[in-house]
Protein backbone atom coordinates (compact mmCIF):
# COMPACT_ATOMS: atom_id res chain seq x y z
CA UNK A 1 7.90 -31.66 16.08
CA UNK A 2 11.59 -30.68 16.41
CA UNK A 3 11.37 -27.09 16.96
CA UNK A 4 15.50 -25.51 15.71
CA UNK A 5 16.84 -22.23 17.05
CA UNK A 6 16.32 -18.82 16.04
CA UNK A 7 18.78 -18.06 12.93
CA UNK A 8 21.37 -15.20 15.20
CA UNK A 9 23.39 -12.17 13.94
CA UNK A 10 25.88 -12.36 11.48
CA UNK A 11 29.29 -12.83 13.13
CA UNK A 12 33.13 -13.46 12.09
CA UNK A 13 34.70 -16.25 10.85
CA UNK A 14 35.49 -19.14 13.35
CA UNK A 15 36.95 -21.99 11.86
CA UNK A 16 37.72 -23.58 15.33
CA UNK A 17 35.88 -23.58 18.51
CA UNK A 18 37.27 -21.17 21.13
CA UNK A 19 37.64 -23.73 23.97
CA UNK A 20 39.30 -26.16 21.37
CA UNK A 21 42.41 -23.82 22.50
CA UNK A 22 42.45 -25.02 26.13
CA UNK A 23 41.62 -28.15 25.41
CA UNK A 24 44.31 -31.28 26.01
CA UNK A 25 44.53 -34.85 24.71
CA UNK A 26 45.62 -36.16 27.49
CA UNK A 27 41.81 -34.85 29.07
CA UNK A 28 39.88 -36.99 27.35
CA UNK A 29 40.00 -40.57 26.67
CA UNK A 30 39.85 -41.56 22.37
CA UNK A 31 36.58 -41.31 20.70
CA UNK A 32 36.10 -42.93 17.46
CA UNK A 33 33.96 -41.07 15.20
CA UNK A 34 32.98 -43.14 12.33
CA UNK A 35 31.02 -41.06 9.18
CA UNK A 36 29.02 -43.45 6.33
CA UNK A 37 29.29 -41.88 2.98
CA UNK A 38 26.97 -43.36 0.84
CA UNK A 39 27.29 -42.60 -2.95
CA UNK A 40 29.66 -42.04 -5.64
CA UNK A 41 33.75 -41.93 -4.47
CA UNK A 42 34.05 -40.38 -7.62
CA UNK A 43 32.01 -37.29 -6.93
CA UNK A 44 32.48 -34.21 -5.69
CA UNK A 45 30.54 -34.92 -2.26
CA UNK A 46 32.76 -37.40 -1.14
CA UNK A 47 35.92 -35.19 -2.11
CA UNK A 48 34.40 -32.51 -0.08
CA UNK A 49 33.72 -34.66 2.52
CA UNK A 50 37.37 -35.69 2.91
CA UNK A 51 38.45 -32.15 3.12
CA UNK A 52 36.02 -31.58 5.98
CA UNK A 53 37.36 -35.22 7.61
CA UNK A 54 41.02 -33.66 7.02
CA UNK A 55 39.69 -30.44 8.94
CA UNK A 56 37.88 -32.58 11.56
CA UNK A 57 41.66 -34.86 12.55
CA UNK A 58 43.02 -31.55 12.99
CA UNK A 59 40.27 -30.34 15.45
CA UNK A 60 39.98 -33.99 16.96
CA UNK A 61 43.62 -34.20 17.81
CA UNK A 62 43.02 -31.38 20.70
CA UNK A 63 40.14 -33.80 22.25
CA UNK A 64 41.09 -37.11 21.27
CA UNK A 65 38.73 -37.80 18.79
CA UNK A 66 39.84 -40.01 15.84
CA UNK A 67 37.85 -39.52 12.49
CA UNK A 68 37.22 -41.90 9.82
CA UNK A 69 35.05 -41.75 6.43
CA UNK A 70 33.83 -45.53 5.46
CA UNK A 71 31.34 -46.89 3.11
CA UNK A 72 29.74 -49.45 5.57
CA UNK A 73 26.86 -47.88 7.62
CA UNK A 74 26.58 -50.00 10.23
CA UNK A 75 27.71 -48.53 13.55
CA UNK A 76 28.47 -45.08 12.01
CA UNK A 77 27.81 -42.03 14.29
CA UNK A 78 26.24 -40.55 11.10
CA UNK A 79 25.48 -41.22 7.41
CA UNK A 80 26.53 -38.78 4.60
CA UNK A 81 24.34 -39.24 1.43
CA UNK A 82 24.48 -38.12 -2.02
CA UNK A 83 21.69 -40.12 -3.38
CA UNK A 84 18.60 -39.50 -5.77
CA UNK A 85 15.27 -38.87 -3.11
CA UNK A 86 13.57 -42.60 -3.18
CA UNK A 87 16.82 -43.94 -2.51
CA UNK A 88 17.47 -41.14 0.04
CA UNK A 89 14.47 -42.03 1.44
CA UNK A 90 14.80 -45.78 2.45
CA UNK A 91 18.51 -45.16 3.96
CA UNK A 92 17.18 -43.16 6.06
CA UNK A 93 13.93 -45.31 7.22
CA UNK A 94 15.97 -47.96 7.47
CA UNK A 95 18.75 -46.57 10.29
CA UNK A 96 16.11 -45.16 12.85
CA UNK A 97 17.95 -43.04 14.98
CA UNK A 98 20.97 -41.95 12.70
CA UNK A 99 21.46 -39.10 11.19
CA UNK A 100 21.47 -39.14 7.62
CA UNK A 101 22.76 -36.08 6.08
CA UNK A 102 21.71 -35.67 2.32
CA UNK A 103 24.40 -33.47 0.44
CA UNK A 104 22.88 -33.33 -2.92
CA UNK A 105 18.76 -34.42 -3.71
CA UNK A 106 16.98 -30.99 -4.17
CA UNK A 107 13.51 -32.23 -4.00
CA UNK A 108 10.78 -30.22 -2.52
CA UNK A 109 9.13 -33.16 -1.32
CA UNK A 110 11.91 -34.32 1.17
CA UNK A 111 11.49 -31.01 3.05
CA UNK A 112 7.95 -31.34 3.76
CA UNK A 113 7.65 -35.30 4.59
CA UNK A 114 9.93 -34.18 7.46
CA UNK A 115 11.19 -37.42 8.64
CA UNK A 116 12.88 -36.87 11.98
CA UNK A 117 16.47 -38.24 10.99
CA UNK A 118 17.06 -36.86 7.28
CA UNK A 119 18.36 -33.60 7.53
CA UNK A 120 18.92 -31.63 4.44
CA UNK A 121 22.78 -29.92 3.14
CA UNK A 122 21.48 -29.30 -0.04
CA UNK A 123 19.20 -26.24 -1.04
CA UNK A 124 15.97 -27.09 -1.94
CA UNK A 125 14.60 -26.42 -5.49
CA UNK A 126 12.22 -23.88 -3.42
CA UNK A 127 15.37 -22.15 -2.18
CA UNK A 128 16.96 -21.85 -5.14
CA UNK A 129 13.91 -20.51 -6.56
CA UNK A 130 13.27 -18.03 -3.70
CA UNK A 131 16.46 -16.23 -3.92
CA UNK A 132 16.58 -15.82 -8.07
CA UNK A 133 13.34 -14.37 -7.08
CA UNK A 134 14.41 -12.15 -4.55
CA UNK A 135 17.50 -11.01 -7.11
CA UNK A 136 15.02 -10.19 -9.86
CA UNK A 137 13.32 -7.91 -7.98
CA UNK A 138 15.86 -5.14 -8.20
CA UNK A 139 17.63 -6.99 -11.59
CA UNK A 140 14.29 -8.03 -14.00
CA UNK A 141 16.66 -8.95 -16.71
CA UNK A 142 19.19 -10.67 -14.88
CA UNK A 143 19.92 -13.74 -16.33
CA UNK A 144 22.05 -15.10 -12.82
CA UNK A 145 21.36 -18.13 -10.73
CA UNK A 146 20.74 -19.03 -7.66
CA UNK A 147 23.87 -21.46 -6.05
CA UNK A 148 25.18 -22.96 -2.72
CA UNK A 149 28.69 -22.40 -2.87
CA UNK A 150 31.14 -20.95 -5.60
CA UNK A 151 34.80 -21.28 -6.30
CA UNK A 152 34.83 -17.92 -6.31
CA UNK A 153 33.30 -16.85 -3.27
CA UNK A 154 35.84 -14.87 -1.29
CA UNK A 155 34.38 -12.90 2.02
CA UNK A 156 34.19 -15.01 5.69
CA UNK A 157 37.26 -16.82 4.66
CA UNK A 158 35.43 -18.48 1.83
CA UNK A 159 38.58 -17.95 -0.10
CA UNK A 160 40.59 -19.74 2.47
CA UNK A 161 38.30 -23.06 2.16
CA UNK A 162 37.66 -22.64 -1.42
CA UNK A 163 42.11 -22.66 -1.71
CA UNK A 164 42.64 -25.67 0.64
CA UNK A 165 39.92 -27.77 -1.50
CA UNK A 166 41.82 -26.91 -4.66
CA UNK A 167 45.03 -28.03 -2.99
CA UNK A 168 43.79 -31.04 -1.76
CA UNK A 169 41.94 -31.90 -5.05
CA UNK A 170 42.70 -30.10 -8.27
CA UNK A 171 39.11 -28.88 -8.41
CA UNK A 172 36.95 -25.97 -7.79
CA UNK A 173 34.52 -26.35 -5.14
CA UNK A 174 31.23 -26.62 -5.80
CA UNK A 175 27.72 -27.27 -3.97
CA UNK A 176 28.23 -30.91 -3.88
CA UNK A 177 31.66 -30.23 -2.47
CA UNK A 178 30.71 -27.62 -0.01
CA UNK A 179 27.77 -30.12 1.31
CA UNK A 180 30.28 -33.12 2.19
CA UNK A 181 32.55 -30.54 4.07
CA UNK A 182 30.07 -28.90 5.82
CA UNK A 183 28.41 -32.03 6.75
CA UNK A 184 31.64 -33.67 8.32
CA UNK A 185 32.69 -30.22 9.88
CA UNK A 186 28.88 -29.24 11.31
CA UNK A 187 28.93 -33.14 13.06
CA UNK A 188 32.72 -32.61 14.39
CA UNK A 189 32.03 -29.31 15.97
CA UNK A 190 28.61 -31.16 17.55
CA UNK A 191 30.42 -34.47 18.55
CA UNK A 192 33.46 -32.09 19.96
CA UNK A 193 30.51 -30.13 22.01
CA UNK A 194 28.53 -33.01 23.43
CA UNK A 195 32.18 -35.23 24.15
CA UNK A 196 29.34 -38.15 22.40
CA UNK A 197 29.70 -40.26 19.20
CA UNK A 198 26.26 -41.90 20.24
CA UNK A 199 24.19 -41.42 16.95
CA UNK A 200 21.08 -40.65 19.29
CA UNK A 201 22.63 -37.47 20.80
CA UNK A 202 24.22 -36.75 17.84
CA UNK A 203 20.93 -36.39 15.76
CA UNK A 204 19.03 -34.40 18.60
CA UNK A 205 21.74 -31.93 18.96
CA UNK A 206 22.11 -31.25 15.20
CA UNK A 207 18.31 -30.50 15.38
CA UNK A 208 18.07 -28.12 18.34
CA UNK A 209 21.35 -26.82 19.27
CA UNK A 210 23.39 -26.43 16.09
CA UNK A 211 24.94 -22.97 15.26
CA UNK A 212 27.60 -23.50 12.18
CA UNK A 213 29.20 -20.64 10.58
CA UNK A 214 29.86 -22.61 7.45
CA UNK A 215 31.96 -20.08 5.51
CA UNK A 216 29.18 -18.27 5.05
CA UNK A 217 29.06 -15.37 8.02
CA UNK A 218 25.95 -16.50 9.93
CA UNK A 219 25.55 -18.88 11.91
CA UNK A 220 23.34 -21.59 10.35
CA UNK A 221 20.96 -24.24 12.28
CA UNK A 222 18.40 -26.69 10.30
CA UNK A 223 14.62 -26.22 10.84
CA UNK A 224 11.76 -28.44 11.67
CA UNK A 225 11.46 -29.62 8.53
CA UNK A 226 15.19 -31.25 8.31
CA UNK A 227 16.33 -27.96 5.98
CA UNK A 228 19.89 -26.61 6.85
CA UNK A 229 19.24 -22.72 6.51
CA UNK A 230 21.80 -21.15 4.68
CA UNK A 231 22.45 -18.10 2.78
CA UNK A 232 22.49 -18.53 -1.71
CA UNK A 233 25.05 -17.11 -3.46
CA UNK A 234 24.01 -15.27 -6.59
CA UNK A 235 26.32 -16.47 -9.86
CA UNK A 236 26.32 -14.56 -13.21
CA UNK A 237 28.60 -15.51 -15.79
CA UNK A 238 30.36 -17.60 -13.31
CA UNK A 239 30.48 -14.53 -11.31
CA UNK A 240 29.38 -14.31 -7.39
CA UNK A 241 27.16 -10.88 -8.30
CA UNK A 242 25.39 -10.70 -4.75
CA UNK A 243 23.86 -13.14 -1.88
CA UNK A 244 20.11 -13.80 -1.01
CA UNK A 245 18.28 -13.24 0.94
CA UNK A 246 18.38 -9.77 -1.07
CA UNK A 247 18.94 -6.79 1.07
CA UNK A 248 15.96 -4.61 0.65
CA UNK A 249 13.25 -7.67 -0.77
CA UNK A 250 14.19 -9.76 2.57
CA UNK A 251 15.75 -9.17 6.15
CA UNK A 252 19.41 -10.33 5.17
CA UNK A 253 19.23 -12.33 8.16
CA UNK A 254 16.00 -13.90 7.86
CA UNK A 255 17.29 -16.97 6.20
CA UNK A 256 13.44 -18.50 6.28
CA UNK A 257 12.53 -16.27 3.43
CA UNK A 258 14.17 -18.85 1.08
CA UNK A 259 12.19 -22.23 0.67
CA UNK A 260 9.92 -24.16 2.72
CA UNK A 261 9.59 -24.02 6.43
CA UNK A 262 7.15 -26.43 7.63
CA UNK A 263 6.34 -29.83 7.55
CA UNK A 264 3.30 -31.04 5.46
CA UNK A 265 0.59 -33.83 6.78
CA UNK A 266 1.53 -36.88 5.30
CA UNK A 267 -1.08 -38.85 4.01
């Protein structure tokens, strides 16, 4: 079993890594970093995965790594999905080895089959449950949901990300979006870590040494069971009304008080 870090304390915004400001070109020989995306063009994933690729030329241009998002999996340093879960599912039994990052299937079951190279953007439907829970503790007749990202989501420089999607797109950003630019961006600031595009280390440092702020003013790592922990925004009438875990029902930094944790025996 994969065994991922302790969630740490919330912290500032860092949108680039602090040694990416010493760092030189002319240091390091050119990497090519090659990212799958494998599902609609037309949806919001893959638009918020080319914001994060946009984001990840900038930070690759200090280390010589050259980014590129392509439809053809073969030879990619990791897959981006934003498939239903059977079809999530075979991708990623059939490329052993690769990380395949699933941006938008909420299904329970994913989380607890735990297969060692799917690792989960998306919230679970236990998540999302968990933290409209948590909210109706203090706010019985609430009516809000529970929701990855908002367009409207303003503190840890959310407002900054949420602006330069907009530019680049004409659209608020929403889960789906947030999940393609947090995948690209979370693999970047591994690959620019490790100096490796080798899927291999790639996968293996996601799952034990990942710490990604994420917009979201904690650092976030994924757990055993392939979940990225994350805080939930609470929405009500397309308003960000408060974040979960709920101050007061959970430790606001215990992010494993939303959804499941562990892995399940598989038949």
């Amino acid at each position: 079993m994969f065994i991922s870090p302790t969630t740490p304390p919330r912290r500032t915004y860092r949108w680039l890594l602090p040694w990416l400001l010493a760092a030189s070109p002319l240091a390091h020989a050119q990497m090519e970093v090659r990212l799958a995306f494998v599902g609609e063009q037309s949806s919001s994933a893959y638009q918020g995965a080319h914001e994060g690729l946009a984001e990840a030329e900038i930070q690759g241009q200090f280390l010589g790594q050259h980014y590129t998002l392509v439809s053809e999996t073969a030879g990619a340093t990791a897959i981006l999905a934003a498939l239903p879960a059977a079809q999530l599912q075979a991708l990623a039994a059939s490329h052993p080895g690769v990380a395949v990052l699933n941006l938008t299937a909420q299904d329970d079951p994913l989380r607890t089959a735990c297969r060692a190279n799917l690792l989960h953007i998306a919230a679970s439907t236990q998540m999302l449950a968990d933290a409209r829970a948590q909210w109706q503790v203090g706010h019985p007749n609430s009516v809000a949901v529970a929701q990855v990202w908002h367009a409207g989501f303003e503190k840890y420089a959310a407002s900054q990300l949420n602006h330069r999607y907009t530019a680049l797109t004409g659209q608020p950003m929403d889960d789906a979006a947030w999940a393609g630019w947090a995948a690209v961006k979370l693999v970047s600031d591994m690959v620019a870590r490790a100096q490796s595009a080798a899927p291999v280390t790639l996968l293996d440092a996601l799952r034990t040494q990942l710490a990604f702020d994420g917009q979201k003013g904690i650092d976030l790592s994924f757990r055993a069971n392939g979940q990225l922990r994350q805080p939930l925004l609470i929405v009500e009438n397309n308003k960000v009304v408060g974040e979960a875990p709920v101050r007061g029902v959970a430790e606001a930094e215990n992010l494993d008080s939303l959804g499941l944790v562990q892995c399940l025996p598989q038949p």
